[in-house]
N, C-alpha and C. Protein backbone atom coordinates (compact mmCIF):
# COMPACT_ATOMS: atom_id res chain seq x y z
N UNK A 1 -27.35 -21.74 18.56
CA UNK A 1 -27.26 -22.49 17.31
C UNK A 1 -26.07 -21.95 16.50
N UNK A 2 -25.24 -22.94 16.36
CA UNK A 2 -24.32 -22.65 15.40
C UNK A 2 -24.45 -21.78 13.62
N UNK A 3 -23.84 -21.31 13.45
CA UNK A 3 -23.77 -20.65 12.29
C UNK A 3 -23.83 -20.83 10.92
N UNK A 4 -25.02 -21.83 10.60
CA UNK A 4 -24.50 -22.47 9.48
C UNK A 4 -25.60 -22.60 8.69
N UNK A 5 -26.02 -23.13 7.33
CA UNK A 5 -26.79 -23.03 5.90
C UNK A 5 -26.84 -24.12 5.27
N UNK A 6 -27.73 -25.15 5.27
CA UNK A 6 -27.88 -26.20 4.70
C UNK A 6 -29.15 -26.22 3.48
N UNK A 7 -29.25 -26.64 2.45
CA UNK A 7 -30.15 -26.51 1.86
C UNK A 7 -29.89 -28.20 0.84
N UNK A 8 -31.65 -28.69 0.78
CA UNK A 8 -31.93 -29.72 0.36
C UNK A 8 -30.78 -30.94 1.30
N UNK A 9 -32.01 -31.61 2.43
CA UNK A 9 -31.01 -32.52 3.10
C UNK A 9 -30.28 -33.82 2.18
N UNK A 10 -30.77 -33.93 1.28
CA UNK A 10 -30.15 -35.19 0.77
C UNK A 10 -28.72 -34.77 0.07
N UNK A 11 -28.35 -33.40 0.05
CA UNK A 11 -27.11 -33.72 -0.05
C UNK A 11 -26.20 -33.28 1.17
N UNK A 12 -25.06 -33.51 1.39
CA UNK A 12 -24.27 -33.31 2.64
C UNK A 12 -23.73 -31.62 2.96
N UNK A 13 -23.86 -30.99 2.15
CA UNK A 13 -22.76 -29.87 1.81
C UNK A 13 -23.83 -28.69 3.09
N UNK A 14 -22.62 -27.95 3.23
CA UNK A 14 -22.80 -27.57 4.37
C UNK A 14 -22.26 -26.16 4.20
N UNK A 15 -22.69 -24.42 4.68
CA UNK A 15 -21.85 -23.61 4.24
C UNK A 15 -21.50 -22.59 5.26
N UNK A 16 -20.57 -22.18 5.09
CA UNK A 16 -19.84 -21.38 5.79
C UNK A 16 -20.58 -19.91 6.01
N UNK A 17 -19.66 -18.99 7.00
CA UNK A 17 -20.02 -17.81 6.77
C UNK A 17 -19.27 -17.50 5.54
N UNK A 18 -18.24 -17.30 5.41
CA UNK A 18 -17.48 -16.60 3.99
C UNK A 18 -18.24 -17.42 2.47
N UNK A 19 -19.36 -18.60 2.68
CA UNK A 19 -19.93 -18.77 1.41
C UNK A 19 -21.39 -18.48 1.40
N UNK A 20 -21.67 -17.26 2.31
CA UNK A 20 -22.84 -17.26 2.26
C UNK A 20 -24.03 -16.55 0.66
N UNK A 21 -23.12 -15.91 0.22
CA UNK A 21 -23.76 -15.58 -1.05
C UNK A 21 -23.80 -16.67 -2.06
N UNK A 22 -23.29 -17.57 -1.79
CA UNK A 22 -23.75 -18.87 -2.83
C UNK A 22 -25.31 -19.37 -2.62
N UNK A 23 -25.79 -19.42 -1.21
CA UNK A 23 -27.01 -19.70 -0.74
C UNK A 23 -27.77 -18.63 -0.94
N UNK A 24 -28.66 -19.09 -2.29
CA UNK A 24 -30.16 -19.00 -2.43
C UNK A 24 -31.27 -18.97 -2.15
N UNK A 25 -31.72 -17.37 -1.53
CA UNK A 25 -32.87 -18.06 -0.52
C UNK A 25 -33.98 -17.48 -0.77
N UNK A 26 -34.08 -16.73 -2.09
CA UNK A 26 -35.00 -15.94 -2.72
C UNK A 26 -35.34 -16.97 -4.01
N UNK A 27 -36.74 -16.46 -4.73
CA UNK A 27 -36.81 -16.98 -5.91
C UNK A 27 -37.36 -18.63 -5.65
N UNK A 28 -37.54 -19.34 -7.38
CA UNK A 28 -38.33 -20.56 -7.15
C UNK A 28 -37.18 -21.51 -6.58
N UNK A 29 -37.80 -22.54 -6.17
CA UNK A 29 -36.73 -23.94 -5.51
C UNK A 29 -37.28 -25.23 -6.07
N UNK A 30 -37.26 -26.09 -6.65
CA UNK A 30 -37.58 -27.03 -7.13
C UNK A 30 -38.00 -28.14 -5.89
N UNK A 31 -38.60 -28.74 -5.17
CA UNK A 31 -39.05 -29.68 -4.33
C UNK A 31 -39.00 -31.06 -5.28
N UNK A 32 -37.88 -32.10 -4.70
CA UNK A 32 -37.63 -33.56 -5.66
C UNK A 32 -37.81 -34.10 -3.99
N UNK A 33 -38.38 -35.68 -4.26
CA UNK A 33 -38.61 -36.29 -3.78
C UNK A 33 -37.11 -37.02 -3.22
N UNK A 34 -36.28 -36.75 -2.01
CA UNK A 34 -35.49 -37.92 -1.73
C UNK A 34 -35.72 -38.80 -0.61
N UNK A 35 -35.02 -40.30 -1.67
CA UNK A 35 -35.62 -41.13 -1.09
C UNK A 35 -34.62 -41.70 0.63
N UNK A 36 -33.93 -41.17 0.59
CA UNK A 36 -32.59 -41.67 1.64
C UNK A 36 -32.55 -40.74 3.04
N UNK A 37 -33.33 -39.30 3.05
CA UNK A 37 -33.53 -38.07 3.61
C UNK A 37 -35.00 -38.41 4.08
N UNK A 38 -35.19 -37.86 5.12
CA UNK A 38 -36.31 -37.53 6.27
C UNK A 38 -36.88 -36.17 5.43
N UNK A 39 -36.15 -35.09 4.95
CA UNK A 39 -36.73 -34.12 4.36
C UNK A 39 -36.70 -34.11 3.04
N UNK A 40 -37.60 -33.88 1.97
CA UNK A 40 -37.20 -33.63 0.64
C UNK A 40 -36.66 -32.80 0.30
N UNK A 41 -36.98 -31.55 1.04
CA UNK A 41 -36.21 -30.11 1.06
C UNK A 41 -36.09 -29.35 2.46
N UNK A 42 -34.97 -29.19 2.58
CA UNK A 42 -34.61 -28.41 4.00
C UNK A 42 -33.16 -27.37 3.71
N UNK A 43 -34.35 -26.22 4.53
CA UNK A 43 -33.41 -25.09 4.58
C UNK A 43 -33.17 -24.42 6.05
N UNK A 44 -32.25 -24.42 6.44
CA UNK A 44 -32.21 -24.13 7.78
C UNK A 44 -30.82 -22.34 8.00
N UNK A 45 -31.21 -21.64 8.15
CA UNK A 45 -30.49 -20.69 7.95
C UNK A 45 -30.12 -19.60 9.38
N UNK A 46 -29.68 -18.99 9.55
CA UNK A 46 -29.53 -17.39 10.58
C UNK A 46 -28.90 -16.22 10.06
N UNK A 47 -29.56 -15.20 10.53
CA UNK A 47 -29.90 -14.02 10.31
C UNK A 47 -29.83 -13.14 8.88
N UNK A 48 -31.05 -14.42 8.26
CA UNK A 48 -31.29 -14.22 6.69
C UNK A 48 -32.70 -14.16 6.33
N UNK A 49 -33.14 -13.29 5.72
CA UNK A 49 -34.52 -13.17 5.34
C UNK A 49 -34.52 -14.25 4.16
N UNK A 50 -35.85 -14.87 4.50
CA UNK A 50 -36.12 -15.85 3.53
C UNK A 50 -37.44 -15.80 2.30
N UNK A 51 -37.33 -15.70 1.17
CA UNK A 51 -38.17 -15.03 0.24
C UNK A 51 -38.18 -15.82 -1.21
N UNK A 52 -38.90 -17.42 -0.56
CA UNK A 52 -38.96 -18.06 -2.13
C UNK A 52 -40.41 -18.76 -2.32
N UNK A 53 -40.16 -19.53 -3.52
CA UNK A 53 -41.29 -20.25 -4.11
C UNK A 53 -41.06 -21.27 -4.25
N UNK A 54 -41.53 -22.52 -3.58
CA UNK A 54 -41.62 -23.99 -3.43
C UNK A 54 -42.61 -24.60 -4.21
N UNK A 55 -41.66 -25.08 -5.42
CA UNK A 55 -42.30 -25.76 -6.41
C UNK A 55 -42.40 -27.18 -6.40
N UNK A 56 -43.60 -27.76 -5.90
CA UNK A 56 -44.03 -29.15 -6.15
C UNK A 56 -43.96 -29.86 -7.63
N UNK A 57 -43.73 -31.02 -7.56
CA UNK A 57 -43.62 -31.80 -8.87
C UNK A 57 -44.89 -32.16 -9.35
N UNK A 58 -44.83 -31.98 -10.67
CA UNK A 58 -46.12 -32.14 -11.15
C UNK A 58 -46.52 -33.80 -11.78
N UNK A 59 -45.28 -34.57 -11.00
CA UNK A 59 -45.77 -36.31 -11.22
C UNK A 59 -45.05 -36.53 -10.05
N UNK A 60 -45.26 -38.19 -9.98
CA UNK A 60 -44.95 -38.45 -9.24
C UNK A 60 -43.61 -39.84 -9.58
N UNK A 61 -42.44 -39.30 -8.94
CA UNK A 61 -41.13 -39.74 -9.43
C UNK A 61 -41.96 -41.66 -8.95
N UNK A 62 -40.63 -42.26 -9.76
CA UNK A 62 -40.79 -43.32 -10.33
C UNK A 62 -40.76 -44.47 -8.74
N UNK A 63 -39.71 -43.92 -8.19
CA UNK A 63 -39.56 -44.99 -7.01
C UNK A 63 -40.39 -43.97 -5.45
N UNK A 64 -41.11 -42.91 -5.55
CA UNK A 64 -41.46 -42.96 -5.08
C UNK A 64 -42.97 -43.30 -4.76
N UNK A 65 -42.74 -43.25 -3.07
CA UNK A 65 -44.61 -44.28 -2.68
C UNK A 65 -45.33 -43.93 -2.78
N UNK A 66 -46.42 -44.37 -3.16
CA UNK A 66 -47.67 -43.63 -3.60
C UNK A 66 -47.96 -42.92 -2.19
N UNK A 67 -48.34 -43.26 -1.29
CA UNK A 67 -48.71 -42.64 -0.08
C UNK A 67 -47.83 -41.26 0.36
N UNK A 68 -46.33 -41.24 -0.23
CA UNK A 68 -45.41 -40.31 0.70
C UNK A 68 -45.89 -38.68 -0.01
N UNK A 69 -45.58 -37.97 1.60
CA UNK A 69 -46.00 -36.62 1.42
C UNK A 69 -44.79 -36.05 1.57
N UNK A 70 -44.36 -35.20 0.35
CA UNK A 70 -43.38 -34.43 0.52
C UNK A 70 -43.26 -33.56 2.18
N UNK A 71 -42.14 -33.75 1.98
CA UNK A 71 -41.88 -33.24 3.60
C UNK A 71 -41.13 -32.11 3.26
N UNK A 72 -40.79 -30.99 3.88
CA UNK A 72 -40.02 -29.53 4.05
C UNK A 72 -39.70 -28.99 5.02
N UNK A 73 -38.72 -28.18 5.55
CA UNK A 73 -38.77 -27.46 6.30
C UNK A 73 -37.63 -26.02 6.16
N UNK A 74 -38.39 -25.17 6.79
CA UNK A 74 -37.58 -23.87 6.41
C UNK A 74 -37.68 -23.17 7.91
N UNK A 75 -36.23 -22.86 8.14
CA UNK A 75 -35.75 -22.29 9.88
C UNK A 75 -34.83 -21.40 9.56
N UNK A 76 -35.52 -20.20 10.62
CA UNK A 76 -34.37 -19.57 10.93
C UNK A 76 -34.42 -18.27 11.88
N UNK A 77 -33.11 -17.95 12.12
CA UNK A 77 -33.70 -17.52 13.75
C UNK A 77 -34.01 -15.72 13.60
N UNK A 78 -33.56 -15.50 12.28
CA UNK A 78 -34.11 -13.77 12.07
C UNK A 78 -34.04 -13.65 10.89
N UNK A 79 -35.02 -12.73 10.73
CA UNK A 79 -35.61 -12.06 9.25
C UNK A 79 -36.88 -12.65 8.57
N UNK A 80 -37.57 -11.51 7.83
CA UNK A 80 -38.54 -11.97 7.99
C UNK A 80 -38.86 -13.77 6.52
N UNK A 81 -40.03 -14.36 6.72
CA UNK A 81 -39.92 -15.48 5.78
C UNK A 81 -41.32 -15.65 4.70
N UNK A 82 -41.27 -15.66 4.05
CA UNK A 82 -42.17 -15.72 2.66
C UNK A 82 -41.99 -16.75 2.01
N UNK A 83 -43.11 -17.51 2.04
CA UNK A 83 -43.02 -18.66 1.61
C UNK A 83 -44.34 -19.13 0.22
N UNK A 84 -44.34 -19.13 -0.78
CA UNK A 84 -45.52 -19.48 -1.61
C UNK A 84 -45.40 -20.79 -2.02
N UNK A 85 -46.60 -21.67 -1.78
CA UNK A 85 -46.15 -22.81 -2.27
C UNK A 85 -47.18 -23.35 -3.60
N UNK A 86 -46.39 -24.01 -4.11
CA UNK A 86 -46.94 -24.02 -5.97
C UNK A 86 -46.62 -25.65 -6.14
N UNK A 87 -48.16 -26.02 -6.51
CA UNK A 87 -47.75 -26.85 -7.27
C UNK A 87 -49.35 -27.29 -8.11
N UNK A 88 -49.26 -28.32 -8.79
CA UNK A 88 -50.18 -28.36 -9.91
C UNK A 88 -51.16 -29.22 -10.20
N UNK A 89 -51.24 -30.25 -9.14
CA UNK A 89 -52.38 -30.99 -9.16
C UNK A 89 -52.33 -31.41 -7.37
N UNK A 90 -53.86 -31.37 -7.17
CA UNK A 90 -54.23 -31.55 -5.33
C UNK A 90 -53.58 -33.25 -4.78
N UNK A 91 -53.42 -34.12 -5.84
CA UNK A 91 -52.93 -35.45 -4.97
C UNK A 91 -51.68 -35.26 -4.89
N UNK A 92 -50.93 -34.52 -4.93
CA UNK A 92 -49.16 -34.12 -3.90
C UNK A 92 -49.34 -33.55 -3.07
N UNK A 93 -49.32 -34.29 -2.30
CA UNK A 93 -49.75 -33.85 -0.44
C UNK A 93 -48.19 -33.28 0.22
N UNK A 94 -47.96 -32.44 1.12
CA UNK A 94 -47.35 -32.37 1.42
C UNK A 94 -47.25 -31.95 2.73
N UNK A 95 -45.92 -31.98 3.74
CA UNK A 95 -46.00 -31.16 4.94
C UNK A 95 -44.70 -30.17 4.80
N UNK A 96 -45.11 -29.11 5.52
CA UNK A 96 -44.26 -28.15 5.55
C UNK A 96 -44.13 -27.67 7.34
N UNK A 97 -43.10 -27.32 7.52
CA UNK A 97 -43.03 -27.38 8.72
C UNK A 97 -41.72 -26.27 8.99
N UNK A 98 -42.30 -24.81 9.54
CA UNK A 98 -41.37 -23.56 9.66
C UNK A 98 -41.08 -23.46 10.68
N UNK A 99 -40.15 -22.99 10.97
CA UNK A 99 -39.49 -22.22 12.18
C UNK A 99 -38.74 -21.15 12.26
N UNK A 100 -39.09 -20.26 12.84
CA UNK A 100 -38.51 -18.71 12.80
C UNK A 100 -38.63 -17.93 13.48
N UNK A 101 -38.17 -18.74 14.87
CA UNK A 101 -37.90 -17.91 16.57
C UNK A 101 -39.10 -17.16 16.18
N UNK A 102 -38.09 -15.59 16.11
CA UNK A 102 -39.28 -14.32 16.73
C UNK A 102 -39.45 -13.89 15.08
N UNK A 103 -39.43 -14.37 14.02
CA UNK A 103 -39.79 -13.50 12.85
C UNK A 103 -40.95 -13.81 12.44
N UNK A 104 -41.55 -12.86 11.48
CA UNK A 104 -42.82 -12.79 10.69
C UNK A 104 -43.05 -13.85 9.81
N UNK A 105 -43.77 -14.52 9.41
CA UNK A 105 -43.94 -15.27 8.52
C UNK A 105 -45.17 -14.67 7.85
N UNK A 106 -44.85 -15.35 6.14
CA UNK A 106 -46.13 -14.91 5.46
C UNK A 106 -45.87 -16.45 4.42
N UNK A 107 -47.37 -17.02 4.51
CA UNK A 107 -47.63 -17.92 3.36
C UNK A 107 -48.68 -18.06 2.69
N UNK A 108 -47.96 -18.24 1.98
CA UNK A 108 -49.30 -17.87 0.69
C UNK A 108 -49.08 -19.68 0.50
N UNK A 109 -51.00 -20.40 0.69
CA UNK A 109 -50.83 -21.99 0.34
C UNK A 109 -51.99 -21.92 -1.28
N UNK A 110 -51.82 -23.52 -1.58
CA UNK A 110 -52.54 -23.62 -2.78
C UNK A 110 -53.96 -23.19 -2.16
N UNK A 111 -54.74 -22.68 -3.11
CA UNK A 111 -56.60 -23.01 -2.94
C UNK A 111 -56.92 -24.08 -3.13
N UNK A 112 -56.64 -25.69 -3.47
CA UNK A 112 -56.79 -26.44 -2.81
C UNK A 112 -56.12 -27.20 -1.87
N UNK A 113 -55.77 -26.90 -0.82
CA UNK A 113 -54.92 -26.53 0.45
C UNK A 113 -56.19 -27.75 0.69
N UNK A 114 -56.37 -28.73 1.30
CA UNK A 114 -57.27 -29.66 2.01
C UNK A 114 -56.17 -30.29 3.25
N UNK A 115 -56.74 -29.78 4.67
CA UNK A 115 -55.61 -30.67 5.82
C UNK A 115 -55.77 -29.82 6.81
N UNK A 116 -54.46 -29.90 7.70
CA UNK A 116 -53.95 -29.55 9.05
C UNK A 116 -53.56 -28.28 9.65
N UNK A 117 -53.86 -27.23 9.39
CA UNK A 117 -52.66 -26.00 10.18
C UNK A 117 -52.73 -26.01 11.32
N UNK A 118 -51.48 -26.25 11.53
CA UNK A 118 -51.04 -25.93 13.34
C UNK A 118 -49.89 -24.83 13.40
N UNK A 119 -49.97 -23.67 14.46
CA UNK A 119 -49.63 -22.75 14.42
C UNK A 119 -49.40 -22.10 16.09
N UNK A 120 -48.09 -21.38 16.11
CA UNK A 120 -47.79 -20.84 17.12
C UNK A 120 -47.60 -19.28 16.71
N UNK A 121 -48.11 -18.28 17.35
CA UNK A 121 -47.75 -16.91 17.10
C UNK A 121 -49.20 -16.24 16.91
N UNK A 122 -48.70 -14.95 16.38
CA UNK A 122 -50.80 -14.12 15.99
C UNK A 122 -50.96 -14.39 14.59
N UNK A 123 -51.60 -15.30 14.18
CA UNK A 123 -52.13 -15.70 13.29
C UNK A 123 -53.42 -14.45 12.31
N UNK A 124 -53.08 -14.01 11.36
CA UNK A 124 -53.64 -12.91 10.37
C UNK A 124 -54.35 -13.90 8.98
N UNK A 125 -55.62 -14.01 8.95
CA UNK A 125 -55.95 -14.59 7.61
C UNK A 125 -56.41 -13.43 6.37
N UNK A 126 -55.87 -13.56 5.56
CA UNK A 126 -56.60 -12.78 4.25
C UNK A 126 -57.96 -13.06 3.67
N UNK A 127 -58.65 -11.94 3.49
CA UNK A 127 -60.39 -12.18 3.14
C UNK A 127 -60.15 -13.13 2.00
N UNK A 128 -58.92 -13.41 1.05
CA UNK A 128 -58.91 -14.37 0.13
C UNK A 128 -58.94 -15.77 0.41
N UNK A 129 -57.94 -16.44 1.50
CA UNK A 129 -58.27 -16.73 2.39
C UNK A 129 -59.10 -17.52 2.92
N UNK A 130 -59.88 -16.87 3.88
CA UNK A 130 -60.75 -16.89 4.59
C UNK A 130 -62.02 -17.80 2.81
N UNK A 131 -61.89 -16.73 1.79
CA UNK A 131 -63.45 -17.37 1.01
C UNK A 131 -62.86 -18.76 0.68
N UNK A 132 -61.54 -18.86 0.28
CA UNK A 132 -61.15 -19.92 -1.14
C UNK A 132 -60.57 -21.03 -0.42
N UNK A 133 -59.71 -20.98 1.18
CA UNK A 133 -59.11 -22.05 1.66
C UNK A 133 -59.35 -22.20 3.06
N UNK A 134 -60.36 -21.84 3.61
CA UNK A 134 -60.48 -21.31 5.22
C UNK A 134 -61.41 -23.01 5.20
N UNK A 135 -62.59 -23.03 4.37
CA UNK A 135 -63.58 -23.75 4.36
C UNK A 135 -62.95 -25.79 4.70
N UNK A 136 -61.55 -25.52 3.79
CA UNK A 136 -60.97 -27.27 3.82
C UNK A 136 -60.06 -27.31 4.66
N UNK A 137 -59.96 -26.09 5.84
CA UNK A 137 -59.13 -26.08 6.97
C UNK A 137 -59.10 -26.86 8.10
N UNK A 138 -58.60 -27.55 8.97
CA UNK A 138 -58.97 -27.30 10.56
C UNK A 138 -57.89 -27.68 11.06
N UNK A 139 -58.11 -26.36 12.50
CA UNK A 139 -56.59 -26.41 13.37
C UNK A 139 -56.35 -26.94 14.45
N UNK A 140 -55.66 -27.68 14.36
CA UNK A 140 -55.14 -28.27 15.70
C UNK A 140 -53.94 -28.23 16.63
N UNK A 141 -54.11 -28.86 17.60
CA UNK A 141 -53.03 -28.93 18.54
C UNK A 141 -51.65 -29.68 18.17
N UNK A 142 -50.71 -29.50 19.82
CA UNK A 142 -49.52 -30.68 19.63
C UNK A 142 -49.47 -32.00 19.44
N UNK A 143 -50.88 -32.35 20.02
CA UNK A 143 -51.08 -33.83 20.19
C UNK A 143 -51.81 -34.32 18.80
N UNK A 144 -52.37 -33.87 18.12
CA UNK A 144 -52.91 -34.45 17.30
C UNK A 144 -52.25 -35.38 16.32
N UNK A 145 -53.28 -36.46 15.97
CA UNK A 145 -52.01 -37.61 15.35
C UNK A 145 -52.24 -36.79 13.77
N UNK A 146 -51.16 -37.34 12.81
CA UNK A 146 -50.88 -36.91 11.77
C UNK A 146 -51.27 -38.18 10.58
N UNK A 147 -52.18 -37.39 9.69
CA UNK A 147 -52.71 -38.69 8.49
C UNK A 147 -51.73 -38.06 7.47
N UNK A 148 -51.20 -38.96 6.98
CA UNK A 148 -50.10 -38.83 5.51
C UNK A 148 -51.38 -38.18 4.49
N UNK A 149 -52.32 -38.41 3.81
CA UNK A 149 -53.27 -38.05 3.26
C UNK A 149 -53.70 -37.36 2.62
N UNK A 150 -53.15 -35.96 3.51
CA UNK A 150 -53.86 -34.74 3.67
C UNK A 150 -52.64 -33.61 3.77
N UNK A 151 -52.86 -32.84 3.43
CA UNK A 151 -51.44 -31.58 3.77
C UNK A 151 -51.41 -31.00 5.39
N UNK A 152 -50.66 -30.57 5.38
CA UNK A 152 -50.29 -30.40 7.21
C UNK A 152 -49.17 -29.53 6.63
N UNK A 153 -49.56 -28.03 7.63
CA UNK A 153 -48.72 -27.05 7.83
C UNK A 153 -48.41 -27.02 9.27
N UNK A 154 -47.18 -26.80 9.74
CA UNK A 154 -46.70 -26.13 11.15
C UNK A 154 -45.71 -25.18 10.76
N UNK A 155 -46.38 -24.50 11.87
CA UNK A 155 -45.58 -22.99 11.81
C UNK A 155 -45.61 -22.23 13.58
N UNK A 156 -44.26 -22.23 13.71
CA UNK A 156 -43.40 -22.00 15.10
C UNK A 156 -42.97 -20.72 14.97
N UNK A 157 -43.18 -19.36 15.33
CA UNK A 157 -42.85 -18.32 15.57
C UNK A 157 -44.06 -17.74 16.44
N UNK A 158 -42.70 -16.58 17.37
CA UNK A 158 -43.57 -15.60 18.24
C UNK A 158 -43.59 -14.18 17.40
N UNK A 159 -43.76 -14.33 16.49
CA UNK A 159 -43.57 -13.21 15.01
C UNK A 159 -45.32 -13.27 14.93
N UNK A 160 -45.68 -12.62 13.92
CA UNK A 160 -47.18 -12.52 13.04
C UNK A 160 -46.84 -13.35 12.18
N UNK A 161 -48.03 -14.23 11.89
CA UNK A 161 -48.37 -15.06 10.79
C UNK A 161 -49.72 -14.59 10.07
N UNK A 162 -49.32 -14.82 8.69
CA UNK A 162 -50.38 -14.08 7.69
C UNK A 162 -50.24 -15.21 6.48
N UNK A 163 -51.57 -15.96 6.45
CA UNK A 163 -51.96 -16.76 5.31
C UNK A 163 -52.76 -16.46 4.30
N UNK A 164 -52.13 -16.48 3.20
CA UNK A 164 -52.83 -16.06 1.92
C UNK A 164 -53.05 -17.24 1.01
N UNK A 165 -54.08 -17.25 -0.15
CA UNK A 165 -54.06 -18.03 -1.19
C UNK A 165 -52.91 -18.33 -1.93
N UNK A 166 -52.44 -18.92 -2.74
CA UNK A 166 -51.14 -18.87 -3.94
C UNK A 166 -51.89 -17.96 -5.08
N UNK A 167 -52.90 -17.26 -5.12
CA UNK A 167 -53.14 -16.38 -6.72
C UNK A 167 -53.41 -15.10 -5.99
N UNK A 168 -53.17 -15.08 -4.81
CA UNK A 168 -53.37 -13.46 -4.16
C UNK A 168 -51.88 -12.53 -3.70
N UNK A 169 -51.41 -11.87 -4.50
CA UNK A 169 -50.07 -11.40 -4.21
C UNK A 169 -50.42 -9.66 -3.43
């Protein structure tokens, strides 16, 4: 894979190695609905640890469909990735969808997390977890069809995966 840093697909811009300190990959990120993009937010990176907070909108923009689930994705082929995702009322559904070869992942989802995890790697749950978001879980396979509906996580690494609540740091 080529060498390169894209963040939020709806715009074109694209970055270099010599601009890599412009890319932001710590800290909150705002999640906007675009309507012209397959992803609302996409970050695709190499050999960068990734360490932010994915902030959902707390309405729902004007032209978008009532049905659409924010879509995301965050890749990359080393270091480790931390992901918390925030947002403020349970009808913004969303999918998130990671990739990170051989690195660690850690996500912390809402407690009302209601949907899908599908997962590749050793999967670690937190006793927080396990009481507050384990219960509106269930995991499935490759084949399973996908309901817009409901939230749906995938997560692709031969790293450790460790899921936490969003109020358990």
């Amino acid at each position: 894979m080529a060498d390169h840093f894209t963040i939020n697909s709806a715009s074109t811009s694209t970055f270099g190695k010599e601009q890599n300190s412009l890319l932001r990959l710590n800290g909150p990120h705002k999640v906007t609905y675009q309507a012209k993009s397959g992803w609302d937010y996409y970050v695709d990176v190499t050999q960068r640890p990734i360490n932010m907070d994915l902030i959902l909108p707390h309405y729902r923009p004007r032209h978008q469909p009532t049905d659409h689930r924010l879509n995301m994705f965050v890749g990359t082929e080393a270091g480790p990735v931390k992901i918390k995702l925030c947002r403020s009322f349970a009808r913004c559904k969303f999918y998130l969808e990671v990739q990170a070869s051989m690195s660690d992942v850690t996500l912390w989802l809402p407690s009302d997390f209601r949907g899908r995890i599908q997962y590749s790697g050793k999967a670690k749950f937190s006793s927080g977890f396990i009481n507050r978001v384990m219960q509106n879980v269930y995991f499935s396979g490759d084949d399973d069809t996908d309901a817009t509906n409901e939230d749906c996580l995938v997560v692709v690494t031969n790293g450790n995966i460790m899921f936490r609540p969003r109020n358990e740091y």
